[in-house]
N, C-alpha and C. Protein backbone atom coordinates (compact mmCIF):
# COMPACT_ATOMS: atom_id res chain seq x y z
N UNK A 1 -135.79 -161.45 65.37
CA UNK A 1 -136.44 -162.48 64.57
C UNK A 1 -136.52 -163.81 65.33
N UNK A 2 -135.42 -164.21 66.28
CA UNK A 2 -135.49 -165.02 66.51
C UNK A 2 -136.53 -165.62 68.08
N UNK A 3 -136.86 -164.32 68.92
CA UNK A 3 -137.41 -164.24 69.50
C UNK A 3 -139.20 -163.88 68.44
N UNK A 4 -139.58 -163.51 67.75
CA UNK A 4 -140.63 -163.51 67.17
C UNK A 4 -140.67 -165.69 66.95
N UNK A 5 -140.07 -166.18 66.07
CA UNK A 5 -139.79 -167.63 66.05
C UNK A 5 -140.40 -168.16 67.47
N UNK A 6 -139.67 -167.83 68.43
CA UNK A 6 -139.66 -168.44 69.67
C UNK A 6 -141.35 -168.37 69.82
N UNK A 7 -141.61 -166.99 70.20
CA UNK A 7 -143.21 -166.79 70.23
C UNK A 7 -143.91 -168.20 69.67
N UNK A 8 -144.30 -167.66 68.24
CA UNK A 8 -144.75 -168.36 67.35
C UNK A 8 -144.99 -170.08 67.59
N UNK A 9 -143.59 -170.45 68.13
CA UNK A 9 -143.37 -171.62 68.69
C UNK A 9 -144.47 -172.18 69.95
N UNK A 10 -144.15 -171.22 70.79
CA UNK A 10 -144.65 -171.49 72.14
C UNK A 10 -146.20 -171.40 71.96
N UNK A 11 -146.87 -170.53 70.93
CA UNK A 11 -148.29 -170.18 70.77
C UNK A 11 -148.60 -171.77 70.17
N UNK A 12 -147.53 -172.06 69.56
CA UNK A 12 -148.38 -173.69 68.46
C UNK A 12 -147.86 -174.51 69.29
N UNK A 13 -147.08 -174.22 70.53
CA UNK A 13 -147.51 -176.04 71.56
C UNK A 13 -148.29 -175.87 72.50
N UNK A 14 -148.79 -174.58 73.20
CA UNK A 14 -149.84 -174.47 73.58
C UNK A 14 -151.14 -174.65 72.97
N UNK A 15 -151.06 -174.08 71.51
CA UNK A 15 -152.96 -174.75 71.18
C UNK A 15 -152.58 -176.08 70.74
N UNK A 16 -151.75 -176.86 70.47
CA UNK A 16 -151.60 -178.33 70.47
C UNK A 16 -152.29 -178.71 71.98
N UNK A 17 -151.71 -178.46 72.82
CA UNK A 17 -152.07 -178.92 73.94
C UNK A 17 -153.87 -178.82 74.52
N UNK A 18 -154.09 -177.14 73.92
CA UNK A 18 -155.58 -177.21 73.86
C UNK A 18 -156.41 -178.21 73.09
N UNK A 19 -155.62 -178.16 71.60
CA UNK A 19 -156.41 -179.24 71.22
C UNK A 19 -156.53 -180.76 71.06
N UNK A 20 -155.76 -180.85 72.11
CA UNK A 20 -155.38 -182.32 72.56
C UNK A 20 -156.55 -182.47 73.87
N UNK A 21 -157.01 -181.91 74.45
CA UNK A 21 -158.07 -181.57 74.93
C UNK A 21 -159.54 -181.25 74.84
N UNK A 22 -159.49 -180.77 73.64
CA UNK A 22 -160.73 -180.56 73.20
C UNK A 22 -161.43 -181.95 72.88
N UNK A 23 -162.65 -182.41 72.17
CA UNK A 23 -163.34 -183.28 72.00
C UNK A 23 -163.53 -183.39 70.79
N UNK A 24 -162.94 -184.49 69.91
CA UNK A 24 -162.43 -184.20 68.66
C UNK A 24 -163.98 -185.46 67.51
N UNK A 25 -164.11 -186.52 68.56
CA UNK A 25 -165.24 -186.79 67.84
C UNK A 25 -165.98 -187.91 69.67
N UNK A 26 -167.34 -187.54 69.13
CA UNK A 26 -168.73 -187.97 69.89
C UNK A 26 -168.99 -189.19 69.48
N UNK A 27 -169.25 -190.64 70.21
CA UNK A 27 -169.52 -191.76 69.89
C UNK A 27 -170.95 -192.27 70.87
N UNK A 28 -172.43 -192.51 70.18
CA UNK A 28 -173.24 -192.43 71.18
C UNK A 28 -173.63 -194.45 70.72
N UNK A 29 -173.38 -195.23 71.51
CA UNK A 29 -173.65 -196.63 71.64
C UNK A 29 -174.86 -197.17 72.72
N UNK A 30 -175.31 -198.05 72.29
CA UNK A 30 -176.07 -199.09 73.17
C UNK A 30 -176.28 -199.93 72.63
N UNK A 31 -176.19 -201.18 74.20
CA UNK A 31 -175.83 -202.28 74.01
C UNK A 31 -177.37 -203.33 74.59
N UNK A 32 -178.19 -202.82 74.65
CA UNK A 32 -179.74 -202.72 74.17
C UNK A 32 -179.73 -203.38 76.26
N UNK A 33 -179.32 -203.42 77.01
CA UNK A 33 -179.37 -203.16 78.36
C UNK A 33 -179.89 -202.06 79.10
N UNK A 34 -178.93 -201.11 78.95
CA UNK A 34 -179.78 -199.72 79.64
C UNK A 34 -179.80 -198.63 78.74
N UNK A 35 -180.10 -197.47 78.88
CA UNK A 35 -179.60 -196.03 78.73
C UNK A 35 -178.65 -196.16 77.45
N UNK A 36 -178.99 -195.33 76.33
CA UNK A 36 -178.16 -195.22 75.23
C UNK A 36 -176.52 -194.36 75.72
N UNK A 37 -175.73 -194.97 75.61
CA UNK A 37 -174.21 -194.14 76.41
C UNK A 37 -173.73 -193.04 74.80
N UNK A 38 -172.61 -192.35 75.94
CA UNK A 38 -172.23 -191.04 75.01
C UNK A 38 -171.12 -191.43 75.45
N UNK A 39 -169.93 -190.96 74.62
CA UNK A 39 -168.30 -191.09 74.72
C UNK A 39 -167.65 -189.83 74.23
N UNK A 40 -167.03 -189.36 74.74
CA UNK A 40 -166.10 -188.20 73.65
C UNK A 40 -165.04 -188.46 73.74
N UNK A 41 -164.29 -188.27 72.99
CA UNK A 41 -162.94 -189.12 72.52
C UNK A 41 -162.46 -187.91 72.20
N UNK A 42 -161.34 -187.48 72.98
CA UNK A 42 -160.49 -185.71 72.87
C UNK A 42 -159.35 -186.09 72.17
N UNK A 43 -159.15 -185.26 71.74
CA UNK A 43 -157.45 -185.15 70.60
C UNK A 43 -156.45 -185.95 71.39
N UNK A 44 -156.12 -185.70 72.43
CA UNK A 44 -155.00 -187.06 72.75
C UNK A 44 -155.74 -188.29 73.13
N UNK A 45 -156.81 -188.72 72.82
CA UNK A 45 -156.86 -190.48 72.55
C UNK A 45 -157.82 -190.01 71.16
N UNK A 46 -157.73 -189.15 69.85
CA UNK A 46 -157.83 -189.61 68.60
C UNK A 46 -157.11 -189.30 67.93
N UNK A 47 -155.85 -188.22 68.03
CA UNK A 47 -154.47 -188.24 67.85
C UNK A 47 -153.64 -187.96 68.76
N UNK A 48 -152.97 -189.32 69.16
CA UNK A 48 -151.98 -189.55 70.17
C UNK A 48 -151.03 -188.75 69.99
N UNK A 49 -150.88 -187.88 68.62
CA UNK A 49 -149.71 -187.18 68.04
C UNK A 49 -149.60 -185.75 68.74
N UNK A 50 -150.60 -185.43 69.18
CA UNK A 50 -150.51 -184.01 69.51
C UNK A 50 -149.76 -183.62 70.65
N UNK A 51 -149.37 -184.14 72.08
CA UNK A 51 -149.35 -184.15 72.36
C UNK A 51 -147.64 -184.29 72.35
N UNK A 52 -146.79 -185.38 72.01
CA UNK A 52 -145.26 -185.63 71.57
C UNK A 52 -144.73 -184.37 70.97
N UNK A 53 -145.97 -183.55 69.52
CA UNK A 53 -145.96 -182.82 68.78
C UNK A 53 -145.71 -181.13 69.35
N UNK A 54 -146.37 -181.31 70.70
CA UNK A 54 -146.30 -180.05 71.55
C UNK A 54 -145.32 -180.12 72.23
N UNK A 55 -144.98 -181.34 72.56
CA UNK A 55 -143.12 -181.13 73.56
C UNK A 55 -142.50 -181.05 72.47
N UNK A 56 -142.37 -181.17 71.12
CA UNK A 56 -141.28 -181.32 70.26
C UNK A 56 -141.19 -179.19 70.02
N UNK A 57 -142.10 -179.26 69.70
CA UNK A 57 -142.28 -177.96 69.77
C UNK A 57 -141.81 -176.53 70.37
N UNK A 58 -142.35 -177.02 71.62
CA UNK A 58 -141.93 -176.35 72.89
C UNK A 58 -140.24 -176.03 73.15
N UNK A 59 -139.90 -177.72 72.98
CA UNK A 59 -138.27 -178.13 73.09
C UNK A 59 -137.57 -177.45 71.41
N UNK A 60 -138.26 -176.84 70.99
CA UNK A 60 -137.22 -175.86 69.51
C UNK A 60 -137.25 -174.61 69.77
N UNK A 61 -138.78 -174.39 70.58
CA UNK A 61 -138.37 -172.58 70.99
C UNK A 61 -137.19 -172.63 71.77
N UNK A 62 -137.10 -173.51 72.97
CA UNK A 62 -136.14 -173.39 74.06
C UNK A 62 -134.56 -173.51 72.96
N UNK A 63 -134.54 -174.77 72.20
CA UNK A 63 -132.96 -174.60 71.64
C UNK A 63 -132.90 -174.17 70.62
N UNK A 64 -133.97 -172.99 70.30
CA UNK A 64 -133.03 -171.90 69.52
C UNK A 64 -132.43 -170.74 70.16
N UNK A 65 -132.40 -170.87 71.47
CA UNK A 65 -131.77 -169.95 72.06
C UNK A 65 -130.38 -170.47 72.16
N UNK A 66 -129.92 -171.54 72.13
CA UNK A 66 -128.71 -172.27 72.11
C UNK A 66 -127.50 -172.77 71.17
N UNK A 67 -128.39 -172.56 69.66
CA UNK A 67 -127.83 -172.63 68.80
C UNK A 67 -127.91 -171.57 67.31
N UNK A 68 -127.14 -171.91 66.82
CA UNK A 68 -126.59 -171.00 65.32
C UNK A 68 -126.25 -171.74 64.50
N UNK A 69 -126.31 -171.09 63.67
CA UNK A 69 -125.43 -171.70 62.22
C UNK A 69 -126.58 -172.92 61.72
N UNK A 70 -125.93 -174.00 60.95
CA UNK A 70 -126.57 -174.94 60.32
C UNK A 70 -127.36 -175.45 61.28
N UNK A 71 -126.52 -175.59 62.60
CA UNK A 71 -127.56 -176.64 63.43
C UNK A 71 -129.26 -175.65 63.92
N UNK A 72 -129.01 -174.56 63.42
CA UNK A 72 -130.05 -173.83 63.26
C UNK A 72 -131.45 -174.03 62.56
N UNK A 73 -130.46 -173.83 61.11
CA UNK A 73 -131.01 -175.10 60.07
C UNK A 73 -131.88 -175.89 60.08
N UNK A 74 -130.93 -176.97 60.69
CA UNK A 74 -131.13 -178.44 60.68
C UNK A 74 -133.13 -178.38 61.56
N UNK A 75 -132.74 -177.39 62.65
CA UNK A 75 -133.87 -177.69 63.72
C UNK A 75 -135.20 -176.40 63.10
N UNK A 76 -135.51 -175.76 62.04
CA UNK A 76 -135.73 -175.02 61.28
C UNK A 76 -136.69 -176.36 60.14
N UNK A 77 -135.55 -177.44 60.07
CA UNK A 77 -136.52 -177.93 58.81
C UNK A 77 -137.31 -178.89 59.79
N UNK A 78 -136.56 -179.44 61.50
CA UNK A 78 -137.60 -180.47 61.98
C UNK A 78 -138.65 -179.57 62.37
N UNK A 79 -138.84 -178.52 62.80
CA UNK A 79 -139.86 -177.84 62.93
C UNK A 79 -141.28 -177.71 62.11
N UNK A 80 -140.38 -177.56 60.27
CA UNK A 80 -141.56 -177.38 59.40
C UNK A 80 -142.02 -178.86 59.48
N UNK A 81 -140.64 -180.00 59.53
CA UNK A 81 -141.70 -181.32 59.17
C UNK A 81 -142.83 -181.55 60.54
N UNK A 82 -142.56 -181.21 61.56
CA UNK A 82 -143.62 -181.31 62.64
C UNK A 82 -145.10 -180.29 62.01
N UNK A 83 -144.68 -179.31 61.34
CA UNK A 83 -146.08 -178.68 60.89
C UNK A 83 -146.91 -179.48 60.43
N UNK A 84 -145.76 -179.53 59.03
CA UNK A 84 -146.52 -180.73 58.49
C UNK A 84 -147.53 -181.78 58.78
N UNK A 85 -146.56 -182.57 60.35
CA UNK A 85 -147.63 -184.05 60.52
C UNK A 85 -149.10 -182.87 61.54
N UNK A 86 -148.90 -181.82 61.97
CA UNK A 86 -149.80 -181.38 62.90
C UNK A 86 -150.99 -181.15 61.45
N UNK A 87 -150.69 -180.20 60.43
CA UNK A 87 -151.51 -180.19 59.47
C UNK A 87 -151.89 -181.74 59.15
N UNK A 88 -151.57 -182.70 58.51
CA UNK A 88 -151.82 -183.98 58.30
C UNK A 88 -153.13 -184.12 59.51
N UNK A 89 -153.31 -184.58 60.67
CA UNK A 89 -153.92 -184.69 61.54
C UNK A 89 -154.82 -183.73 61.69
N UNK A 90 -154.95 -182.32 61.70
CA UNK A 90 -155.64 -181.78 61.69
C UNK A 90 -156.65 -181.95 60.17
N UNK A 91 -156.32 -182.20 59.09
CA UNK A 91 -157.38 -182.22 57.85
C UNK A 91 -157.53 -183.60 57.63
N UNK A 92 -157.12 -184.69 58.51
CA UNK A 92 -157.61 -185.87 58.49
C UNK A 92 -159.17 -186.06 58.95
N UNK A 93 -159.31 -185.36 60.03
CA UNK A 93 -160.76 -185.03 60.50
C UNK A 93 -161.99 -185.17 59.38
N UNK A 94 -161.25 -184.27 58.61
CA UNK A 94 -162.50 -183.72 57.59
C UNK A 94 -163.02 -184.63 56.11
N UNK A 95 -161.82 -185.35 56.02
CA UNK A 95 -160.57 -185.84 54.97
C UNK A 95 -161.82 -187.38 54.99
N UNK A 96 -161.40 -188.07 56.16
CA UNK A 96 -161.69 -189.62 56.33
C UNK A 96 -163.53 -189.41 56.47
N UNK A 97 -163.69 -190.59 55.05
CA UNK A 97 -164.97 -190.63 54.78
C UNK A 97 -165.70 -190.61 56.25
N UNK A 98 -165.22 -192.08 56.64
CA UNK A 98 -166.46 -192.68 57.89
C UNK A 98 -165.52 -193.03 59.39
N UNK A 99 -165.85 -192.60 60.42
CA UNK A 99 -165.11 -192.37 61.41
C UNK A 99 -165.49 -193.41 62.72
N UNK A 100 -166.21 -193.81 62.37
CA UNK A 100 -167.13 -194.89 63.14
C UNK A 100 -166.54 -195.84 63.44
N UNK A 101 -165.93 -196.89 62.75
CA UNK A 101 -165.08 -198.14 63.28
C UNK A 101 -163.80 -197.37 64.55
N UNK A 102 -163.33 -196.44 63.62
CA UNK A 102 -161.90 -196.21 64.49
C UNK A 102 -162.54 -195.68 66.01
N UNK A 103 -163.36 -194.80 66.02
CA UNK A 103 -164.40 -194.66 67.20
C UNK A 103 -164.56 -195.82 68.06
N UNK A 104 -164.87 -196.39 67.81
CA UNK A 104 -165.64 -197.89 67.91
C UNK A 104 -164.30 -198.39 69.19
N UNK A 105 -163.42 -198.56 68.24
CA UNK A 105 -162.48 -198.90 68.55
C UNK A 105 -161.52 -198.45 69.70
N UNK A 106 -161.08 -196.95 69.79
CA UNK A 106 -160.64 -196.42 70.83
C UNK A 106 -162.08 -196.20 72.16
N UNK A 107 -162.57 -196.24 71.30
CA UNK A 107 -163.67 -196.46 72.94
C UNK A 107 -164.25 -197.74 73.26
N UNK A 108 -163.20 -198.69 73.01
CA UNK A 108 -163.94 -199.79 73.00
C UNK A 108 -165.28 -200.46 72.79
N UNK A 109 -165.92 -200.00 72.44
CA UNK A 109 -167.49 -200.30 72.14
C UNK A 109 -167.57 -200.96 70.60
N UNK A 110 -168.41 -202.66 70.61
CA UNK A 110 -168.15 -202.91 69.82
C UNK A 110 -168.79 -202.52 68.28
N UNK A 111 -168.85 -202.51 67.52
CA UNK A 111 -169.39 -201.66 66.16
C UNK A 111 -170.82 -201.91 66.08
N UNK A 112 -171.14 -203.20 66.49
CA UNK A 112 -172.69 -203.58 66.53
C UNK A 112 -173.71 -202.65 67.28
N UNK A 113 -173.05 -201.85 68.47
CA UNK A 113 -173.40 -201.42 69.29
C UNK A 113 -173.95 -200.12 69.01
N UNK A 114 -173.01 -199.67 68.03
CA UNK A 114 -172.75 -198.25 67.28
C UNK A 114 -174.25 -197.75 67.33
N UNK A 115 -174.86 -196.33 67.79
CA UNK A 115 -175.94 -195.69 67.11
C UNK A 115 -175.49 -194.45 66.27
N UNK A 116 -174.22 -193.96 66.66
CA UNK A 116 -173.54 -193.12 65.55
C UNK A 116 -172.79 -192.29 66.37
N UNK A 117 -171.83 -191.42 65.28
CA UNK A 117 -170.75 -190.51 65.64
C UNK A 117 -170.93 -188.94 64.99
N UNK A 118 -170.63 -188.24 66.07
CA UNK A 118 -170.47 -187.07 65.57
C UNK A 118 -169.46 -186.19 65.69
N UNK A 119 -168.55 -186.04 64.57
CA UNK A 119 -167.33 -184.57 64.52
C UNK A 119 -167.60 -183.62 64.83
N UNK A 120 -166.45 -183.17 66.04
CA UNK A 120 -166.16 -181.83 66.60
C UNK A 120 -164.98 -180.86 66.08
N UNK A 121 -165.26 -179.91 65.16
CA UNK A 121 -164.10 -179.87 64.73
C UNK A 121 -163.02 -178.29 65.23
N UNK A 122 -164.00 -178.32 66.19
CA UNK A 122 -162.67 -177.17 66.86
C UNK A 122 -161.55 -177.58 67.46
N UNK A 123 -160.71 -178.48 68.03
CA UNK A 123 -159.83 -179.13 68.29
C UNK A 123 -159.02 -179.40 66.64
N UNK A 124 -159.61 -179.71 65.99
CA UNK A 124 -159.00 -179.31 63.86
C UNK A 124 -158.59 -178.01 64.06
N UNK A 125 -159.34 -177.37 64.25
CA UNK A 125 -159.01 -176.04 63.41
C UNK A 125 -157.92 -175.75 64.42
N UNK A 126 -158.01 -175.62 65.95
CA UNK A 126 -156.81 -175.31 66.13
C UNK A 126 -155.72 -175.85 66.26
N UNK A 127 -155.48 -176.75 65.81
CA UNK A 127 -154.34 -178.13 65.74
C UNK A 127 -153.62 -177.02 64.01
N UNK A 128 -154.65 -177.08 63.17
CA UNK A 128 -154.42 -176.09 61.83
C UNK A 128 -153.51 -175.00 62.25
N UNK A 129 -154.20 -173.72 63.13
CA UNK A 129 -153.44 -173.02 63.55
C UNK A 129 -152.27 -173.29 63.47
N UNK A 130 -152.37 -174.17 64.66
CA UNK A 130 -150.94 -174.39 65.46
C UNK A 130 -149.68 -174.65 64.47
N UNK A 131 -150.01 -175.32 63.08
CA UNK A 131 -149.15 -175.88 62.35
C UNK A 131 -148.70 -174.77 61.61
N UNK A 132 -149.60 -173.34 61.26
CA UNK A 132 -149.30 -172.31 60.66
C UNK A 132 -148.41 -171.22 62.00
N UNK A 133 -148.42 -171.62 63.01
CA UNK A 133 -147.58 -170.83 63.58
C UNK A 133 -146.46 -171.93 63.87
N UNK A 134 -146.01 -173.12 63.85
CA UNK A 134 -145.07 -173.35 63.59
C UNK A 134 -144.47 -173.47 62.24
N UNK A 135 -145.26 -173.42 61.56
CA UNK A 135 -144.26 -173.09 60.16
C UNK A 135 -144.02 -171.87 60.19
N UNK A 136 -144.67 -170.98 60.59
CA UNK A 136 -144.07 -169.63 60.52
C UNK A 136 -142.52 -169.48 61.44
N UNK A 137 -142.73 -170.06 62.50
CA UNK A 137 -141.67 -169.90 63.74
C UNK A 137 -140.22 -170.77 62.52
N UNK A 138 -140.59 -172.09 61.90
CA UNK A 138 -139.69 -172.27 61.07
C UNK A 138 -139.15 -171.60 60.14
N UNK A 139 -139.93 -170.60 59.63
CA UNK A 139 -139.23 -169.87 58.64
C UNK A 139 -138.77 -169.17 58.90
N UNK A 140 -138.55 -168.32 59.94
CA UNK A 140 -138.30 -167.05 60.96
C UNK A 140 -136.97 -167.74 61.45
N UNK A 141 -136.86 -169.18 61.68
CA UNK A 141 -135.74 -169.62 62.06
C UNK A 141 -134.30 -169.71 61.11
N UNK A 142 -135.11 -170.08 59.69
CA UNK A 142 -134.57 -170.38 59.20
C UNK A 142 -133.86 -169.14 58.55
N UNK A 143 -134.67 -167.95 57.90
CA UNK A 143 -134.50 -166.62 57.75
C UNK A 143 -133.07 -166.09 59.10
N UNK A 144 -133.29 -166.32 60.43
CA UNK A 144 -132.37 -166.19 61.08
C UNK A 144 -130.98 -166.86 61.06
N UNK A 145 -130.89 -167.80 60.59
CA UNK A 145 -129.54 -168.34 60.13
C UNK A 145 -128.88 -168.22 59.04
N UNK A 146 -129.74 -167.56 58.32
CA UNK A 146 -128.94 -167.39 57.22
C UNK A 146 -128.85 -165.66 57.14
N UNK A 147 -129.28 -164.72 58.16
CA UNK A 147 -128.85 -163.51 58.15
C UNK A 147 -127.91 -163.46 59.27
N UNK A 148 -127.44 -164.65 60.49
CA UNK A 148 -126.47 -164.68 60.92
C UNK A 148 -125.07 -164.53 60.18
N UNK A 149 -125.19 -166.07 59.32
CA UNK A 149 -124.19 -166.15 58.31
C UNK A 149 -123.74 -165.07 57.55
N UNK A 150 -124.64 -164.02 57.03
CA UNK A 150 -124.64 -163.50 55.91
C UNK A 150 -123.73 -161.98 57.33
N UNK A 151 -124.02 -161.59 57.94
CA UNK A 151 -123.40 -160.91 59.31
C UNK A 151 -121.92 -161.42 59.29
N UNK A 152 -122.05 -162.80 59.46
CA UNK A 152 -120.53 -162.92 59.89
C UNK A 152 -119.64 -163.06 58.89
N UNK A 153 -120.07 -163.00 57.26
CA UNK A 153 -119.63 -162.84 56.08
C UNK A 153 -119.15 -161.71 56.11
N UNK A 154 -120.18 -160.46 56.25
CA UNK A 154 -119.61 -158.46 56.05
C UNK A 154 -118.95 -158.15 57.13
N UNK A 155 -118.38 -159.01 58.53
CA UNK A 155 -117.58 -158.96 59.34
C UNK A 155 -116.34 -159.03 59.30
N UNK A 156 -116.02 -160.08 58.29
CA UNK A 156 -115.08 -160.79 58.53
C UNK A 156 -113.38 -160.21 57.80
N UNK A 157 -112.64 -160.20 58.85
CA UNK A 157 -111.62 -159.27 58.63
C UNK A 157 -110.81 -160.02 56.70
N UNK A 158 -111.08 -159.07 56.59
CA UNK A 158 -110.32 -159.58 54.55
C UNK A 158 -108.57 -158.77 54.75
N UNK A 159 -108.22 -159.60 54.07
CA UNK A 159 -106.57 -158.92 54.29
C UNK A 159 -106.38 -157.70 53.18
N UNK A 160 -105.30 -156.80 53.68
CA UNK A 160 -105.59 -155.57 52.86
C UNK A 160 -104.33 -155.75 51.84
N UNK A 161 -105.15 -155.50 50.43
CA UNK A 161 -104.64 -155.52 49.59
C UNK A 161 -103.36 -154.55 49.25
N UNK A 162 -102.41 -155.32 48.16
CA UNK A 162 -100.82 -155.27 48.63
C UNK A 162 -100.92 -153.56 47.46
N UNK A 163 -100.14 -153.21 48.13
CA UNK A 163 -99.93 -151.66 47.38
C UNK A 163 -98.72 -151.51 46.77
N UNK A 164 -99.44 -150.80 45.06
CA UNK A 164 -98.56 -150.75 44.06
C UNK A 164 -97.71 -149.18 44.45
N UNK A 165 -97.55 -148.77 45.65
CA UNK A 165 -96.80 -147.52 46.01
C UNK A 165 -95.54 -148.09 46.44
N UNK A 166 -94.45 -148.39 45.94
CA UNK A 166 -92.91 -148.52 45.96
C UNK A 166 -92.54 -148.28 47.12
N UNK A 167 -93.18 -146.81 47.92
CA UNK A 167 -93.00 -146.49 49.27
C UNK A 167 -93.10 -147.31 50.54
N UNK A 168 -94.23 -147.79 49.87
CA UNK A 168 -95.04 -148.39 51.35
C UNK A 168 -94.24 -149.78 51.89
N UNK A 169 -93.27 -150.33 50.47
CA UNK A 169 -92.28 -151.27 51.44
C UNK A 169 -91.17 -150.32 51.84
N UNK A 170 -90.65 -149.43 51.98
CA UNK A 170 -89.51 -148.71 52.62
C UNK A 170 -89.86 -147.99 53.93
N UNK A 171 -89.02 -148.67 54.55
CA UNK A 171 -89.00 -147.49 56.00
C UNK A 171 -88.79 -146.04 56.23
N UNK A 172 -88.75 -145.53 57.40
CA UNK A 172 -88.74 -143.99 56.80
C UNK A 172 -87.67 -143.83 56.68
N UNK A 173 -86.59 -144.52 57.59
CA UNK A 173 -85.39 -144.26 57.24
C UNK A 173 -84.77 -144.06 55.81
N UNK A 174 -84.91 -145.27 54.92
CA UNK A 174 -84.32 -145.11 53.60
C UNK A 174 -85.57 -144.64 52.61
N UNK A 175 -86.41 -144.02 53.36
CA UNK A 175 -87.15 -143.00 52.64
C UNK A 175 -86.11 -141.43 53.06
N UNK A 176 -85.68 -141.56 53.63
CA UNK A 176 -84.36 -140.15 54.15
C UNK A 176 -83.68 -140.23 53.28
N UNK A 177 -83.18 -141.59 53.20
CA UNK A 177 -81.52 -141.37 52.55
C UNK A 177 -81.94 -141.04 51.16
N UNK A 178 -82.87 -141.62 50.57
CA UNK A 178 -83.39 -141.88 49.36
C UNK A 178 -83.25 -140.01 48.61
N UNK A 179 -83.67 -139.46 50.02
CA UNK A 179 -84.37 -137.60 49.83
C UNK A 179 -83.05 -137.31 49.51
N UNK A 180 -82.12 -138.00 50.51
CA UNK A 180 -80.70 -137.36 50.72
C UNK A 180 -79.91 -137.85 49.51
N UNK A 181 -80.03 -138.14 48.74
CA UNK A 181 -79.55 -138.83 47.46
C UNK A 181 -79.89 -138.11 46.36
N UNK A 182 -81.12 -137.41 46.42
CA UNK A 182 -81.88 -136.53 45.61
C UNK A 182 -82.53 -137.85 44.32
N UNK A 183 -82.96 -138.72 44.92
CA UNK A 183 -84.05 -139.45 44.19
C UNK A 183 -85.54 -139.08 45.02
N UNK A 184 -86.37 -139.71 43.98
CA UNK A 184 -88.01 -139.34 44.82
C UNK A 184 -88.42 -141.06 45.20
N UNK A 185 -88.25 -141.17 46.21
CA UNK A 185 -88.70 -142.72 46.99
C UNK A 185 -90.26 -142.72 45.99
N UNK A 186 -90.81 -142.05 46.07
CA UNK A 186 -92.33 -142.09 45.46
C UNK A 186 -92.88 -142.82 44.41
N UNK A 187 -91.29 -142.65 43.36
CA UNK A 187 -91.53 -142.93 42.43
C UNK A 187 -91.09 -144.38 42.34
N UNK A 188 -91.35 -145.15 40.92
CA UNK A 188 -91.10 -146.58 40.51
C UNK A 188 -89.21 -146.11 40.48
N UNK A 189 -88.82 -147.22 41.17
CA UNK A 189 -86.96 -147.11 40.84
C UNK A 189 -86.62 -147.90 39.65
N UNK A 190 -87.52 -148.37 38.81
CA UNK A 190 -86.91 -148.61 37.56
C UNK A 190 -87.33 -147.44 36.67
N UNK A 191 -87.69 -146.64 36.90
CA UNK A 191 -87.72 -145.46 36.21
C UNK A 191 -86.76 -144.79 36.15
N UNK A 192 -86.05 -144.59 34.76
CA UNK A 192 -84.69 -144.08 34.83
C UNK A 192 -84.91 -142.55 35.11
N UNK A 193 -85.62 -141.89 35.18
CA UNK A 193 -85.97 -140.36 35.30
C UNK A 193 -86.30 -140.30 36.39
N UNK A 194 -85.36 -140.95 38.03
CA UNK A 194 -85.97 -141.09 39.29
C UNK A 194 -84.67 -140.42 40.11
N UNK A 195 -84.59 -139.30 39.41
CA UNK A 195 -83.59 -138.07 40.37
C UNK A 195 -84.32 -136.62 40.56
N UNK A 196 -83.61 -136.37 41.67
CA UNK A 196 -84.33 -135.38 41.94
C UNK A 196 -83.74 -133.58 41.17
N UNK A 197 -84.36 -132.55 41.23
CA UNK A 197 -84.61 -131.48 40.34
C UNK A 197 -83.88 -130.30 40.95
C-alpha cells in the first residue's frame, strides 16, 4: 500500500511540474507602435504554487519510506491539504469571471494596451489530476498507518492468563509427595474429599 501511495505521489509532482509548464492563459496587446504582441503566461508565472506544490509532494513520497505511526498521519493529512490548494488553483481557471487585469499584470503590459486574453486549460486539468492522485496517495497513506497500528496491536505479546488448576503452582516434586501421601494434587485442597482411593 504504501508503495502504491508512493507511486501516486510521484505521478502528481510530475504532472504538477508539466503543468507548471504548460500555457495556462494567452495575452495578445498593442501599444499602437508596431505589430500586435502575443504573451503566454505558463502555470509557474500564473500559479507560482505549482511548482513548491511538486517538491512538497515529491518530498512525502520520499518520507514515507522513513516513517510510521502518527508521524505517518500527520504527513497523510499535509498531503491531502496540498491536494486541496492544487485543486483550488486548478478550478480557479474556470472559476474567475475576467482574467485580463491579472494578465495584464504578470506580463507587464499595461491594461490600456489589452486586445484580449485567452484560457488554456490543459495545464487545469492536469494540475486536477494531479490533486486526485495525491489525495489518493494520502489516503493510501493514511489507510497504511492505521493497518500498521492495527498489526502491531494482534502482535503484541498479552500475558497468559493465571490458571484456576491448583497444579500449575506446584512443582513436580510436591506433585510426588502429594501422590505419595495418597492425595490427588489435581484437585482443589480445600476439598475435604482430597484423598486418594
Amino acid at each position: 500500500m504504501i508503495r502504491i501511495a508512493q507511486l501516486s505521489l510521484l505521478l502528481a509532482a510530475v504532472g504538477l511540474w508539466v503543468a507548471s509548464r504548460l500555457t495556462w492563459v494567452q495575452i495578445t496587446s498593442f501599444d499602437g507602435l508596431g505589430h500586435p504582441r502575443t504573451a503566454d503566461l505558463s502555470g509557474a508565472v500564473w500559479s507560482t504554487a505549482l511548482i513548491p506544490l511538486a517538491l512538497l509532494v515529491a518530498a512525502a513520497a520520499v518520507a514515507a519510506l522513513a516513517v510510521r505511526g502518527w508521524p505517518l498521519r500527520v504527513l497523510a493529512v499535509l498531503v491531502a491539504a496540498a491536494s486541496a490548494g492544487m485543486g483550488y488553483l486548478a478550478i480557479s481557471l474556470w472559476v474567475v469571471a475576467d482574467v485580463a487585469v491579472r494578465a495584464a499584470q504578470l506580463a507587464e503590459v499595461p491594461v490600456a494596451d489589452l486586445l484580449g486574453t485567452q484560457r488554456h486549460y490543459g495545464g487545469a486539468v492536469v494540475t486536477l489530476v494531479a490533486a486526485v492522485l495525491s489525495l489518493l496517495g494520502s489516503v493510501l497513506l493514511m489507510r497504511s498507518a492505521s493497518g500498521a497500528r492495527t498489526e502491531a496491536t494482534r502482535y503484541t505479546r498479552r500475558p497468559a492468563p493465571p490458571s484456576d488448576e491448583p497444579a500449575a503452582a506446584m512443582s513436580e516434586r510436591m506433585l510426588w509427595d502429594a501422590l505419595d501421601e495418597g492425595s490427588d494434587p489435581t484437585r482443589d485442597p480445600a476439598d475435604p474429599d482430597n484423598k486418594g482411593r
